[in-house]
C-alpha atoms as a PDB file:
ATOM      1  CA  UNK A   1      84.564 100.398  60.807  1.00  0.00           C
ATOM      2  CA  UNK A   2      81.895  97.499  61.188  1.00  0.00           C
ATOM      3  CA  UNK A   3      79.674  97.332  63.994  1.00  0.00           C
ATOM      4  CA  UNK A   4      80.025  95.269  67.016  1.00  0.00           C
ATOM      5  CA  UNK A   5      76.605  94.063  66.102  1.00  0.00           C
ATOM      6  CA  UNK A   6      77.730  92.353  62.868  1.00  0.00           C
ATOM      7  CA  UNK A   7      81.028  91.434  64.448  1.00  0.00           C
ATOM      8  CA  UNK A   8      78.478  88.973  66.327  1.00  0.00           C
ATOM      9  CA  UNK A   9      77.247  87.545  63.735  1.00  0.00           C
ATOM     10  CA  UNK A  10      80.349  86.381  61.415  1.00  0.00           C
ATOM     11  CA  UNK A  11      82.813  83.830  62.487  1.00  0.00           C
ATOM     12  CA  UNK A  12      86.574  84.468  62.603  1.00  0.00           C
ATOM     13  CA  UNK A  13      85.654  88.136  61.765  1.00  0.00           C
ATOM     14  CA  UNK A  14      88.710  90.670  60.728  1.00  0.00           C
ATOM     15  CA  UNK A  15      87.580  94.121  61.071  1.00  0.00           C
ATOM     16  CA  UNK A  16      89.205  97.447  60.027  1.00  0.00           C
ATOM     17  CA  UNK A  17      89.391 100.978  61.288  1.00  0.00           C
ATOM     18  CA  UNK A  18      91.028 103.468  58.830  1.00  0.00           C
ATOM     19  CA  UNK A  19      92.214 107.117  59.517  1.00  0.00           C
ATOM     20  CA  UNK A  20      95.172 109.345  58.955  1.00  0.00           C
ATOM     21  CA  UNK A  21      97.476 107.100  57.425  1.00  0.00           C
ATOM     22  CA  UNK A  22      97.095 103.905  59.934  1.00  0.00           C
ATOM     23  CA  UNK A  23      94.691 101.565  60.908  1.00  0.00           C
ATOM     24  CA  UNK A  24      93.729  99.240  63.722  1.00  0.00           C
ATOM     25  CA  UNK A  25      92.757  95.629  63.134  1.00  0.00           C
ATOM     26  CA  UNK A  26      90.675  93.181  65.004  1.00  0.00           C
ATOM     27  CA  UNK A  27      90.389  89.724  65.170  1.00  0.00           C
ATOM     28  CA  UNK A  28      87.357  88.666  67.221  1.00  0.00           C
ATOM     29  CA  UNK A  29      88.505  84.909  67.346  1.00  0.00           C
ATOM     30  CA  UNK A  30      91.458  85.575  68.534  1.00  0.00           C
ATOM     31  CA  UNK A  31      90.313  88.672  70.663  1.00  0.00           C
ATOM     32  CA  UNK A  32      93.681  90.579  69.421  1.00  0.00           C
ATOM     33  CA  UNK A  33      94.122  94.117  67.949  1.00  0.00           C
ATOM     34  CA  UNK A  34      96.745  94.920  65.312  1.00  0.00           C
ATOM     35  CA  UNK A  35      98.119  98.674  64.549  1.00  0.00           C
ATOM     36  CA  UNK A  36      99.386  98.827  61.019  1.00  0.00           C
ATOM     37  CA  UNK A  37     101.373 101.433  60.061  1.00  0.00           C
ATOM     38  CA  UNK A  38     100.936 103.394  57.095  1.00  0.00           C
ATOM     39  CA  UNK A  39     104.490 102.792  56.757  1.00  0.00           C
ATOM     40  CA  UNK A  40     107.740 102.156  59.181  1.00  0.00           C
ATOM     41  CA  UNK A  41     108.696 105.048  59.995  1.00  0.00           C
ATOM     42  CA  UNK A  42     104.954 105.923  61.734  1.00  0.00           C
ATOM     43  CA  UNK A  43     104.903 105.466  65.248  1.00  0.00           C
ATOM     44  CA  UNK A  44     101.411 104.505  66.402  1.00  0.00           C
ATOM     45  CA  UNK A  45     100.961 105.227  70.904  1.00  0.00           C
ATOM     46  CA  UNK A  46      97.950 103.302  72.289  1.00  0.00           C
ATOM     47  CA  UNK A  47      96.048 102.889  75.861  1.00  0.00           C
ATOM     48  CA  UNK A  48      94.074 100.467  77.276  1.00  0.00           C
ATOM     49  CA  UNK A  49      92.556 102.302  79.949  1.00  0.00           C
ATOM     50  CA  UNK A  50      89.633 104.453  77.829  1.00  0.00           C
ATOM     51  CA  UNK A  51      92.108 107.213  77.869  1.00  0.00           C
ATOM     52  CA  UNK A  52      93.455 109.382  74.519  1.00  0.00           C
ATOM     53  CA  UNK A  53      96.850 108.388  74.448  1.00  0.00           C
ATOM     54  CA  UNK A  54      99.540 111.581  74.640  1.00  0.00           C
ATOM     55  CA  UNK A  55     103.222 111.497  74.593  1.00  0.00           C
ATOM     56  CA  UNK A  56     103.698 109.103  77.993  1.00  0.00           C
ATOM     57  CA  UNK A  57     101.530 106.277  75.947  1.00  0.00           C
ATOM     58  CA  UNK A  58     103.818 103.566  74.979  1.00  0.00           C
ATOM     59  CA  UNK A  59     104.288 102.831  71.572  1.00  0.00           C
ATOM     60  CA  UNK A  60     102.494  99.810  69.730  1.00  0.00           C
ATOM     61  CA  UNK A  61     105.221  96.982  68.668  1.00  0.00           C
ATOM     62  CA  UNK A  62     102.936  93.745  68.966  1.00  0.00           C
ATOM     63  CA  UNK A  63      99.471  92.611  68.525  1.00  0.00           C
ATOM     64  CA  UNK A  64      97.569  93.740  71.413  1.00  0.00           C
ATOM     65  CA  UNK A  65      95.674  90.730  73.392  1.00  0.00           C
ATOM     66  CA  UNK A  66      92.675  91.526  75.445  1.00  0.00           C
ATOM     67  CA  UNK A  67      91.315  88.241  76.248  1.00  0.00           C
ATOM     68  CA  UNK A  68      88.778  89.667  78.705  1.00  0.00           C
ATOM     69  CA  UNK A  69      88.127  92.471  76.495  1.00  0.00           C
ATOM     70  CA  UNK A  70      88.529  96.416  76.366  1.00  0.00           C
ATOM     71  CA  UNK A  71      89.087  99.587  74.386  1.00  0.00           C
ATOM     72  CA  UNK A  72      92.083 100.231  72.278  1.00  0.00           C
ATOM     73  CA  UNK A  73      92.380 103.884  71.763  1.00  0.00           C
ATOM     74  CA  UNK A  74      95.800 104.646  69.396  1.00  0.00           C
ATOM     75  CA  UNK A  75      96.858 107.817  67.507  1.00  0.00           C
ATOM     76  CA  UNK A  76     100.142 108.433  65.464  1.00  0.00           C
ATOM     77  CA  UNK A  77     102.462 110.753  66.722  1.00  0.00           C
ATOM     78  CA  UNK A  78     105.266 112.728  65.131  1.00  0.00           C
ATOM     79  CA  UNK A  79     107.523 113.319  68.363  1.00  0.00           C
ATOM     80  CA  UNK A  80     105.546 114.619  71.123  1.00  0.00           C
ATOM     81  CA  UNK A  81     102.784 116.008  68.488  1.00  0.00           C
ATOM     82  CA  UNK A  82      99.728 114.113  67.706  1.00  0.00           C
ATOM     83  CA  UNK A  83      98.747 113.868  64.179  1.00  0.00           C
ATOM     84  CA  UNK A  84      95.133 113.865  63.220  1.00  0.00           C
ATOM     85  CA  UNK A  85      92.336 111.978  65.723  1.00  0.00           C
ATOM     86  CA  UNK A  86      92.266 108.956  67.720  1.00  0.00           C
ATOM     87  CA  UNK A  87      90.958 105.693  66.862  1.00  0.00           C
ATOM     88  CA  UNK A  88      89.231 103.802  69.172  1.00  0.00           C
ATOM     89  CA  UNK A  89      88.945  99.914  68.910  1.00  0.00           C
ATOM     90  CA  UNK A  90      86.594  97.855  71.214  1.00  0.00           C
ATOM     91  CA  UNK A  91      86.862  94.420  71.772  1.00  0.00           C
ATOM     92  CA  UNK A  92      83.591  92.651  72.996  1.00  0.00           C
ATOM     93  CA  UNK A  93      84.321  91.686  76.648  1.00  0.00           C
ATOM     94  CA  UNK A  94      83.507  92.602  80.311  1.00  0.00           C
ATOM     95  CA  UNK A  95      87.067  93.958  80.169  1.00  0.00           C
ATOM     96  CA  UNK A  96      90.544  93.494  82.479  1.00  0.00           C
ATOM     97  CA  UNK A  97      89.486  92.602  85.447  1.00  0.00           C
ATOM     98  CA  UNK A  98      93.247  93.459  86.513  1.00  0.00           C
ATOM     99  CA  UNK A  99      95.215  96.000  84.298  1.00  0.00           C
ATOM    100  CA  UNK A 100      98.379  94.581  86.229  1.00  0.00           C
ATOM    101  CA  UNK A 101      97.865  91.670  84.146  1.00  0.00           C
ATOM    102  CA  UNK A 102      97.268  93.255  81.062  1.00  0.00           C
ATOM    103  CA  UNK A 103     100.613  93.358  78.835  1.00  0.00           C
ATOM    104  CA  UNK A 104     101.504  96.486  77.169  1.00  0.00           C
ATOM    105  CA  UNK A 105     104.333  99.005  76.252  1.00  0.00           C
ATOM    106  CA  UNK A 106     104.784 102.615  78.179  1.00  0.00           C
ATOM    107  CA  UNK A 107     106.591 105.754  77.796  1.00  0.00           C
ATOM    108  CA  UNK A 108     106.160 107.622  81.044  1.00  0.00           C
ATOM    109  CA  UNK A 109     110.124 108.144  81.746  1.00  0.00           C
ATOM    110  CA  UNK A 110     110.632 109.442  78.310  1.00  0.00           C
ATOM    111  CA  UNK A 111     113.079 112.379  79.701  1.00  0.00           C
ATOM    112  CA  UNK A 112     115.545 109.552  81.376  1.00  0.00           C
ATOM    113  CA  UNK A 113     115.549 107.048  78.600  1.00  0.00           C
ATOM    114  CA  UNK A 114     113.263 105.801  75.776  1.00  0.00           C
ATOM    115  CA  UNK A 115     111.829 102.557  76.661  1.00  0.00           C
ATOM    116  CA  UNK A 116     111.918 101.121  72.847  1.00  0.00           C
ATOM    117  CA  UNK A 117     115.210 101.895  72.350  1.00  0.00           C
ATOM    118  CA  UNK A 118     116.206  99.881  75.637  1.00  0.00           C
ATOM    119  CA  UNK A 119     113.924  97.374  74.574  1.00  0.00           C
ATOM    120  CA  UNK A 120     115.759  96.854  71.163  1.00  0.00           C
ATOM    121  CA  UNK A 121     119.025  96.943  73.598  1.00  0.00           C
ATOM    122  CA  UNK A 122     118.520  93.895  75.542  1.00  0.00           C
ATOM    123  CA  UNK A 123     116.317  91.753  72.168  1.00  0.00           C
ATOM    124  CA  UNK A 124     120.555  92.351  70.839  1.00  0.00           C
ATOM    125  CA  UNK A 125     122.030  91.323  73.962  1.00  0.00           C
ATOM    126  CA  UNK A 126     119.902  88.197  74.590  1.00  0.00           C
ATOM    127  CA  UNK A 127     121.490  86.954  71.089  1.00  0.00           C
ATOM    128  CA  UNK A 128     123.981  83.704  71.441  1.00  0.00           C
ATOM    129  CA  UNK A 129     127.116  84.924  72.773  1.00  0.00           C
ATOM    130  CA  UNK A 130     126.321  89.024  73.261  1.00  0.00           C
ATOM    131  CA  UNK A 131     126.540  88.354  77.175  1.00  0.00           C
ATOM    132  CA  UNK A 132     127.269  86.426  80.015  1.00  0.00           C
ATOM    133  CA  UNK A 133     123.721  86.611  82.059  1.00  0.00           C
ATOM    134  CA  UNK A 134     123.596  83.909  85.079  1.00  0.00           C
ATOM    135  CA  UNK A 135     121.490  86.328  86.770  1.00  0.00           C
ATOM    136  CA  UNK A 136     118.666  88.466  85.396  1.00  0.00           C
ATOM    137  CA  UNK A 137     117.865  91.635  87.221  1.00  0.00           C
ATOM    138  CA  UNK A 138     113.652  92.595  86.267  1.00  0.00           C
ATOM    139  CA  UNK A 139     112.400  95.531  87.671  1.00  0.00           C
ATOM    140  CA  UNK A 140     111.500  99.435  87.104  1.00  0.00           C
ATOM    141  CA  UNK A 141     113.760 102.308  87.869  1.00  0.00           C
ATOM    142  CA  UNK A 142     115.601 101.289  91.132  1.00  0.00           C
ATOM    143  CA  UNK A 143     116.810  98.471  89.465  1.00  0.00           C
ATOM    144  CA  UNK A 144     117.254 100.254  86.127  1.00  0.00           C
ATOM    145  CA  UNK A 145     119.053 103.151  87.626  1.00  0.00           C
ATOM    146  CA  UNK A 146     121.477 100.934  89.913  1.00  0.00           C
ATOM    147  CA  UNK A 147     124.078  99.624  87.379  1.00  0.00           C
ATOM    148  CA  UNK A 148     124.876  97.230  84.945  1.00  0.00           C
ATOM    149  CA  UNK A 149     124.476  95.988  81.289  1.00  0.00           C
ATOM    150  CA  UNK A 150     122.536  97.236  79.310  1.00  0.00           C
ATOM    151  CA  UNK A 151     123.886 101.195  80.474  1.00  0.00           C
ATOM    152  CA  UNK A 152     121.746 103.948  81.640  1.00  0.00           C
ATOM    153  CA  UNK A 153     122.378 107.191  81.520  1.00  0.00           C
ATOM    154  CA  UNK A 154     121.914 107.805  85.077  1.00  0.00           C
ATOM    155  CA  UNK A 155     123.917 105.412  87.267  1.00  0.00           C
ATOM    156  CA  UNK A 156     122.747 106.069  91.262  1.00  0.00           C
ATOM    157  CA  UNK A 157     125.067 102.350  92.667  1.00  0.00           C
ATOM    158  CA  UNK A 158     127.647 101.865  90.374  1.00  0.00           C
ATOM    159  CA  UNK A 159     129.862 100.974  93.874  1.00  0.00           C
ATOM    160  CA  UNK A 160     127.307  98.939  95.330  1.00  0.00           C
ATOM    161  CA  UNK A 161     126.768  97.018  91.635  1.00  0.00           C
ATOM    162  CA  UNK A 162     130.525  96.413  91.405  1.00  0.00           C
ATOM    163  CA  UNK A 163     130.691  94.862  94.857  1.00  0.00           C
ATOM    164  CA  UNK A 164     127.723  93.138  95.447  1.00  0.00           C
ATOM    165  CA  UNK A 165     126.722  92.318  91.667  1.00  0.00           C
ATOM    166  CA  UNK A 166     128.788  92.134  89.738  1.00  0.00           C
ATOM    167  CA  UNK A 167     130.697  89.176  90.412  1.00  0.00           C
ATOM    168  CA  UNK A 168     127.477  87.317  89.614  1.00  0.00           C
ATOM    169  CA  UNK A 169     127.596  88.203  85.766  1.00  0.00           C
ATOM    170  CA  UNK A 170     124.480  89.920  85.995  1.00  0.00           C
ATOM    171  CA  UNK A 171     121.881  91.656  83.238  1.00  0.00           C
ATOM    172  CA  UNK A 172     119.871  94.385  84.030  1.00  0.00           C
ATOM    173  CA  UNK A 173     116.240  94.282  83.003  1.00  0.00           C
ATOM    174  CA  UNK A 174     114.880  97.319  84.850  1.00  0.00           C
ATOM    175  CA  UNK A 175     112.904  99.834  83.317  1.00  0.00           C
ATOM    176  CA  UNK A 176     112.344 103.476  84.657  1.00  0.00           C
ATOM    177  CA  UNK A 177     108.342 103.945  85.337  1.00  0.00           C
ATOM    178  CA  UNK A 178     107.348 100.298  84.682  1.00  0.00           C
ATOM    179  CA  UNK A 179     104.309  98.613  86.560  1.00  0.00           C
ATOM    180  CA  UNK A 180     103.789  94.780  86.422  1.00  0.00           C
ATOM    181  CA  UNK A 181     102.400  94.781  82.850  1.00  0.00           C
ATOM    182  CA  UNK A 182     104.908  96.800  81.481  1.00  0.00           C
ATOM    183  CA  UNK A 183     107.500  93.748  82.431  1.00  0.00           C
ATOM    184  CA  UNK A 184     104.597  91.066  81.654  1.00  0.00           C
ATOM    185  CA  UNK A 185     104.562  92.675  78.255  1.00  0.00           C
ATOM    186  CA  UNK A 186     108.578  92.199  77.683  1.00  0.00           C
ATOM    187  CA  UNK A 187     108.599  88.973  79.553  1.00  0.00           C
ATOM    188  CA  UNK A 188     106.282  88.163  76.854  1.00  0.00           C
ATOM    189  CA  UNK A 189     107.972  89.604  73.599  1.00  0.00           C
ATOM    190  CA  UNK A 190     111.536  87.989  73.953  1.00  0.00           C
ATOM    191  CA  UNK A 191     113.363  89.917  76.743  1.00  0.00           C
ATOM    192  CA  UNK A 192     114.796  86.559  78.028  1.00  0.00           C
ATOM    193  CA  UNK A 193     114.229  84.678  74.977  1.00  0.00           C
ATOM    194  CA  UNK A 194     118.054  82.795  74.540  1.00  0.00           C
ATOM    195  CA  UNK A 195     118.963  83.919  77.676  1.00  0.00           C
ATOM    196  CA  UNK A 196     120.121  80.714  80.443  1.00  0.00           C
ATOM    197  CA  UNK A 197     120.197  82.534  83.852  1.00  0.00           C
ATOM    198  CA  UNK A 198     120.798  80.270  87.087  1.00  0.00           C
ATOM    199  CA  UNK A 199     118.128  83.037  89.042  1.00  0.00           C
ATOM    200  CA  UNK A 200     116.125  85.904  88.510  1.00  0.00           C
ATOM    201  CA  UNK A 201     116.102  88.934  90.553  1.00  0.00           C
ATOM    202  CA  UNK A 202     112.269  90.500  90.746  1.00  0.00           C
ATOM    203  CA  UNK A 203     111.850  94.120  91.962  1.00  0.00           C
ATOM    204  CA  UNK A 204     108.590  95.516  90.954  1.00  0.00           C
ATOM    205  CA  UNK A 205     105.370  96.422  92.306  1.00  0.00           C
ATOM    206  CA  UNK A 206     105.630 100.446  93.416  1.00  0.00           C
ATOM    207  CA  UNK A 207     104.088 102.076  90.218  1.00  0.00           C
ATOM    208  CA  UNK A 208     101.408  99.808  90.529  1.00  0.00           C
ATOM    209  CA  UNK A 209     100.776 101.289  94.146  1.00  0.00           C
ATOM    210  CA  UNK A 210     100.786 105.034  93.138  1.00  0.00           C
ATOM    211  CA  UNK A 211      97.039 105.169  92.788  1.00  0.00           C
ATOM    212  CA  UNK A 212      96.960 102.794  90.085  1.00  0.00           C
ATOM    213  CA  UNK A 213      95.812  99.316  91.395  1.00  0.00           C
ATOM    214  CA  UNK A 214      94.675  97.510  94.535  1.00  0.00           C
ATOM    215  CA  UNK A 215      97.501  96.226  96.681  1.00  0.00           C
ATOM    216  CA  UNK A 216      95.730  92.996  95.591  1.00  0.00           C
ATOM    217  CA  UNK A 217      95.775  93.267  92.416  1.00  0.00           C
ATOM    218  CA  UNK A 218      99.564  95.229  92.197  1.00  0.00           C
ATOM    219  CA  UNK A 219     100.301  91.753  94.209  1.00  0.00           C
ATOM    220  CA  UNK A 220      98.411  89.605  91.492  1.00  0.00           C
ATOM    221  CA  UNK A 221     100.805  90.988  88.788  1.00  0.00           C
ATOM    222  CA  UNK A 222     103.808  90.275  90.741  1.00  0.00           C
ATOM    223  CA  UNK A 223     103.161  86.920  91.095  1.00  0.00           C
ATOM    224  CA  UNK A 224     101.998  86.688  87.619  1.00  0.00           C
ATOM    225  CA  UNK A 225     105.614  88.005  86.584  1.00  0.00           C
ATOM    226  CA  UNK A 226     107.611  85.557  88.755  1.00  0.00           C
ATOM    227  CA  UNK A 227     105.072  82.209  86.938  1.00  0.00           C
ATOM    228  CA  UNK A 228     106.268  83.708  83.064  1.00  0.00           C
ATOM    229  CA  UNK A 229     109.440  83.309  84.479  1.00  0.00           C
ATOM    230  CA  UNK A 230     108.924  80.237  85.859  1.00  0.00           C
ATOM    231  CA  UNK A 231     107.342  79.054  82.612  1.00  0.00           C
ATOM    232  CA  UNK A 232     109.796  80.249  80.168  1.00  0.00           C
ATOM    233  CA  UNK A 233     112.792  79.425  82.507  1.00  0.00           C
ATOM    234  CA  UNK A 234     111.958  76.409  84.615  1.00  0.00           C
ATOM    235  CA  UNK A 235     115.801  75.937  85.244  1.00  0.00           C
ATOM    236  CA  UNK A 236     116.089  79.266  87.315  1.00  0.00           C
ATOM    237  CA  UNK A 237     116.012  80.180  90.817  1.00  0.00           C
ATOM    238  CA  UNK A 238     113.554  83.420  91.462  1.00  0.00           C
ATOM    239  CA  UNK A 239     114.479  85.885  94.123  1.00  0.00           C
ATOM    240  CA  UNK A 240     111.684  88.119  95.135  1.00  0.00           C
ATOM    241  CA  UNK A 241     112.746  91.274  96.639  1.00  0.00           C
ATOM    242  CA  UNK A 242     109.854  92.872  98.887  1.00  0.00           C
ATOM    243  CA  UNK A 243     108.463  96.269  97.529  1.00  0.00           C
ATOM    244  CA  UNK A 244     110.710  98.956  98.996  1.00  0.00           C
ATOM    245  CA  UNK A 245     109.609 101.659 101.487  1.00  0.00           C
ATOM    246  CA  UNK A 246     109.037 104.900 100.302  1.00  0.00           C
ATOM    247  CA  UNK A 247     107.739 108.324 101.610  1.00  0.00           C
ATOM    248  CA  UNK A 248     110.360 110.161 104.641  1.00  0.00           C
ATOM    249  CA  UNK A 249     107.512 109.231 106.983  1.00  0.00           C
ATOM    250  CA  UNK A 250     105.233 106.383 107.356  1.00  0.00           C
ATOM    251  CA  UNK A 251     101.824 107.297 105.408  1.00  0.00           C
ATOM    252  CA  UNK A 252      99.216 106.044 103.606  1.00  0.00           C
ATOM    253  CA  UNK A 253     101.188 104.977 100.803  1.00  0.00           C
ATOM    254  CA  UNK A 254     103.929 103.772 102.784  1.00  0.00           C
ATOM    255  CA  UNK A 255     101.403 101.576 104.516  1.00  0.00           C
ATOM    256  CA  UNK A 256     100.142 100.427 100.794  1.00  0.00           C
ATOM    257  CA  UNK A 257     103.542  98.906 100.219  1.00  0.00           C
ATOM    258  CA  UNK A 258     103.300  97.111 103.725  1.00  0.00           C
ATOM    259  CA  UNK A 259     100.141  95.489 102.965  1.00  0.00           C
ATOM    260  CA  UNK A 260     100.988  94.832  99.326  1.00  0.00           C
ATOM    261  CA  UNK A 261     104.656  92.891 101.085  1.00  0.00           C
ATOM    262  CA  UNK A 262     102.295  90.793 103.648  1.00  0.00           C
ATOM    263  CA  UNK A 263     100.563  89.581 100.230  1.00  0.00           C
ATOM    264  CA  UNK A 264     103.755  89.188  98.859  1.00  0.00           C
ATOM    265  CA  UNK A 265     105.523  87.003 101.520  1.00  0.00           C
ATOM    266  CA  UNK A 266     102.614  84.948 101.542  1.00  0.00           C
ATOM    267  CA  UNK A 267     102.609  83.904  98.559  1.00  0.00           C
ATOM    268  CA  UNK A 268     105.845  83.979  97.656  1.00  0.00           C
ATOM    269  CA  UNK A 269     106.612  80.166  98.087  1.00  0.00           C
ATOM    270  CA  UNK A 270     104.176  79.672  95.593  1.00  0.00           C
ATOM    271  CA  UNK A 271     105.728  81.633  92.916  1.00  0.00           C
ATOM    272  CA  UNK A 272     109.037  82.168  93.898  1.00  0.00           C
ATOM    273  CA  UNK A 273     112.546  80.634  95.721  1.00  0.00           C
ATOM    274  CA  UNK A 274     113.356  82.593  97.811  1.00  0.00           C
ATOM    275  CA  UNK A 275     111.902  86.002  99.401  1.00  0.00           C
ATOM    276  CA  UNK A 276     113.767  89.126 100.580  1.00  0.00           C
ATOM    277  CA  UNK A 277     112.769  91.941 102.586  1.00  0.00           C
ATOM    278  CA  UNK A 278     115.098  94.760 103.514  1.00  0.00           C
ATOM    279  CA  UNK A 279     112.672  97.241 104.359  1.00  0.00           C
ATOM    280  CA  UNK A 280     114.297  97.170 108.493  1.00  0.00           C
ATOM    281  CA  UNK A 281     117.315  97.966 107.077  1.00  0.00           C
ATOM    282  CA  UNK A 282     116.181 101.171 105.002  1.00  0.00           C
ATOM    283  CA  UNK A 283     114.158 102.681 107.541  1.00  0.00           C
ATOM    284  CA  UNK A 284     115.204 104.095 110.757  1.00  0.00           C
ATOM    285  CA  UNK A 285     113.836 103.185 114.257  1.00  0.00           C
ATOM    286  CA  UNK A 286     111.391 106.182 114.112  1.00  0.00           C
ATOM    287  CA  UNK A 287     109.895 104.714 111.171  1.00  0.00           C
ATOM    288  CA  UNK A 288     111.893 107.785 108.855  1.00  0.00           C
ATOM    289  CA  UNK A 289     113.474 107.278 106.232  1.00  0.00           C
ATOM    290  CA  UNK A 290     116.689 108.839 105.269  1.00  0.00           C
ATOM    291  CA  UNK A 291     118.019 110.764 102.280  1.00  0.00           C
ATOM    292  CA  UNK A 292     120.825 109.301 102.758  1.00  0.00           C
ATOM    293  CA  UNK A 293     120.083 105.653 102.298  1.00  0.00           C
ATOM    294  CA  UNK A 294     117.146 107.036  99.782  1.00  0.00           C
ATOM    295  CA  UNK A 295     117.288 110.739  97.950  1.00  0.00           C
ATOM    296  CA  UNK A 296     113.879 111.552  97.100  1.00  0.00           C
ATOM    297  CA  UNK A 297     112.457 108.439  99.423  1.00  0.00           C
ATOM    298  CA  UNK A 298     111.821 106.115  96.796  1.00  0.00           C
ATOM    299  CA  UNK A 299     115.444 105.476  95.170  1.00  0.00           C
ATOM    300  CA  UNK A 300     117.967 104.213  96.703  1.00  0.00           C
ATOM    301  CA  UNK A 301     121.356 106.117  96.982  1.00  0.00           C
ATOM    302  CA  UNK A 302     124.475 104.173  96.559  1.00  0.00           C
ATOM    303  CA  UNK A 303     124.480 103.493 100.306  1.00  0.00           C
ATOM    304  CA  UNK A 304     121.242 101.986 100.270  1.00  0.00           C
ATOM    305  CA  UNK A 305     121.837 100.274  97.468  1.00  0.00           C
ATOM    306  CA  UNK A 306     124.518  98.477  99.299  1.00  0.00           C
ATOM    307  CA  UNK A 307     121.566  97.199 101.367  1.00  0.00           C
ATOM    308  CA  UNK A 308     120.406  95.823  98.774  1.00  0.00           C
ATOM    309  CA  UNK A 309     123.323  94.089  97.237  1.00  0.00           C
ATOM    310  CA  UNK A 310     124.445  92.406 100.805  1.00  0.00           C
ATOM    311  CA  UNK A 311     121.078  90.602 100.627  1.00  0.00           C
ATOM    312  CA  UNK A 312     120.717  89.626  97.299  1.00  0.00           C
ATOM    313  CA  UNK A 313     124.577  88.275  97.387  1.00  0.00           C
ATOM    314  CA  UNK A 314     123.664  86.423 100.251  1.00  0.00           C
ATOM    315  CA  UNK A 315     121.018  84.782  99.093  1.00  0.00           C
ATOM    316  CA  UNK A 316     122.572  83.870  95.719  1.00  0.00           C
ATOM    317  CA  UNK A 317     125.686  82.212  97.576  1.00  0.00           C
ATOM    318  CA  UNK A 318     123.478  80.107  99.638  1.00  0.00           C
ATOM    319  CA  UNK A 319     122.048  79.123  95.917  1.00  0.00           C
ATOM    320  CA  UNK A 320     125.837  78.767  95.374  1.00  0.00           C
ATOM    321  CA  UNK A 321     125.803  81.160  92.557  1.00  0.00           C
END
């Protein structure tokens, strides 16, 4: 691998790391890394955050852009075993500033779904014809695990989806464990690519809170998820749901999500259409919250996601959609 010394001294430098069968490429113009396979069947996981990937790393499908700089650390994987050692590629930089912002692919839910194959899912039904999408759903697991096209294997609304959502000809982009730059990185690698929506549903935020990023930067990403949309679908209305409550009693991380939603609803008319908090209606008077409207305090249950779908089919009707 050459130096970052001499990397300094060439112009429109390409650079190659080689070991057990794959190797990682970079392009210091361009401040990009490339995985290349030692043949299609390999699958290559990566990080971006110094950290050896394992099984939960996501799997490389793109060039990897680090305009700010950072380490690329990848290693190829047969199933959950890793096969030989771990490259590490550095691109010169101070490095992310905010990993919210920072686009890349994750496999933390692997035992509910695999995030490729859903991926490959909606790139088929975004094609000409495949479906009827006026509204795009984007989100992590509550919105993955409510309903919809394309199907999940666990279904926690399916009532609520039929009565609320339905009727709207609705998609459902939600992924189970997915931060900010997990949808910034699909966003940005044809998710909505030939799609036409009329508005965009955004639900997203709460992975970024568990001990991952600032509420100001968890907030950054947010935003920076509802201006892609805005740039790749300037048509569209953008509904931006507040961060749900979580936790049976307020806490620390409860009050996380409160501060991150003041961000949120201040900004929002910069980013968005229209702004929806429903967090009054999920928690009771005592500040509780119940496993009724949410099992394990994070997801909703079909009854809460009927909270849910009242607001957001309000607010598309007064959008008359």
């Amino acid at each position: 691998m050459l130096s970052l010394r001499l990397f300094s001294l060439l112009t429109a430098v390409l650079a190659a790391s080689h070991l057990d069968g794959f190797e990682l490429t970079l392009d210091a113009a361009k401040r990009t890394v490339t995985v290349v396979p030692a043949s299609p069947k390999e699958v290559v996981r990566y990080t971006l955050n110094g950290k050896d990937p394992d099984f939960s790393a996501g799997v490389y499908l793109a060039p990897i852009e680090l305009p700010e700089g950072g380490t690329v650390k990848a290693c190829a994987f047969d199933g959950k075993k890793m096969l030989g050692q771990v490259v590490t590629q550095v691109v010169p930089g101070p490095g992310p500033n905010n990993t919210a912002l920072v686009p890349l692919t994750q496999n933390r839910d692997w035992v509910s779904y695999d995030w490729v194959v859903r991926h490959n899912e909606i790139l088929a039904l975004n094609k000409p014809g495949a479906i009827r999408a006026d509204v795009v759903f984007l989100g992590d697991s509550i919105t993955h695990f409510w309903s919809g096209e394309p199907k999940a294997k666990r279904v926690a609304g399916k009532d609520s989806w039929e009565k609320w959502i339905a009727p709207h000809h609705p998609i459902n982009l939600g992924y189970g464990w997915d931060r900010t730059e997990n949808v910034l990185w699909r966003l940005r690698h044809g998710e909505v690519a030939g799609l036409k929506p009329k508005a965009y549903v955004v639900l997203i935020g709460t992975n970024n809170l568990s001990g991952i990023n600032k509420v100001e930067d968890t907030v950054e990403g947010v935003a920076e998820v509802c201006r892609e949309l805005r740039r790749q679908s300037p048509q569209a209305k953008i509904l931006l749901l507040a961060i749900l409550p979580r936790q049976a009693k307020p806490d620390a991380t409860r009050q996380r999500v409160t501060d991150a939603n003041k961000l949120l609803k201040a900004q929002a008319p910069q980013v968005a259409d229209a702004f929806v908090d429903v967090t009054d209606k999920l928690v009771e008077a005592d500040g509780s919250i119940l496993k009724e409207t949410m099992g394990d305090y994070l997801h909703p249950t079909n009854k809460g996601y009927e909270v849910m779908g009242a607001a957001i089919d309000a607010q598309l009707k007064a959008w008359s959609l």
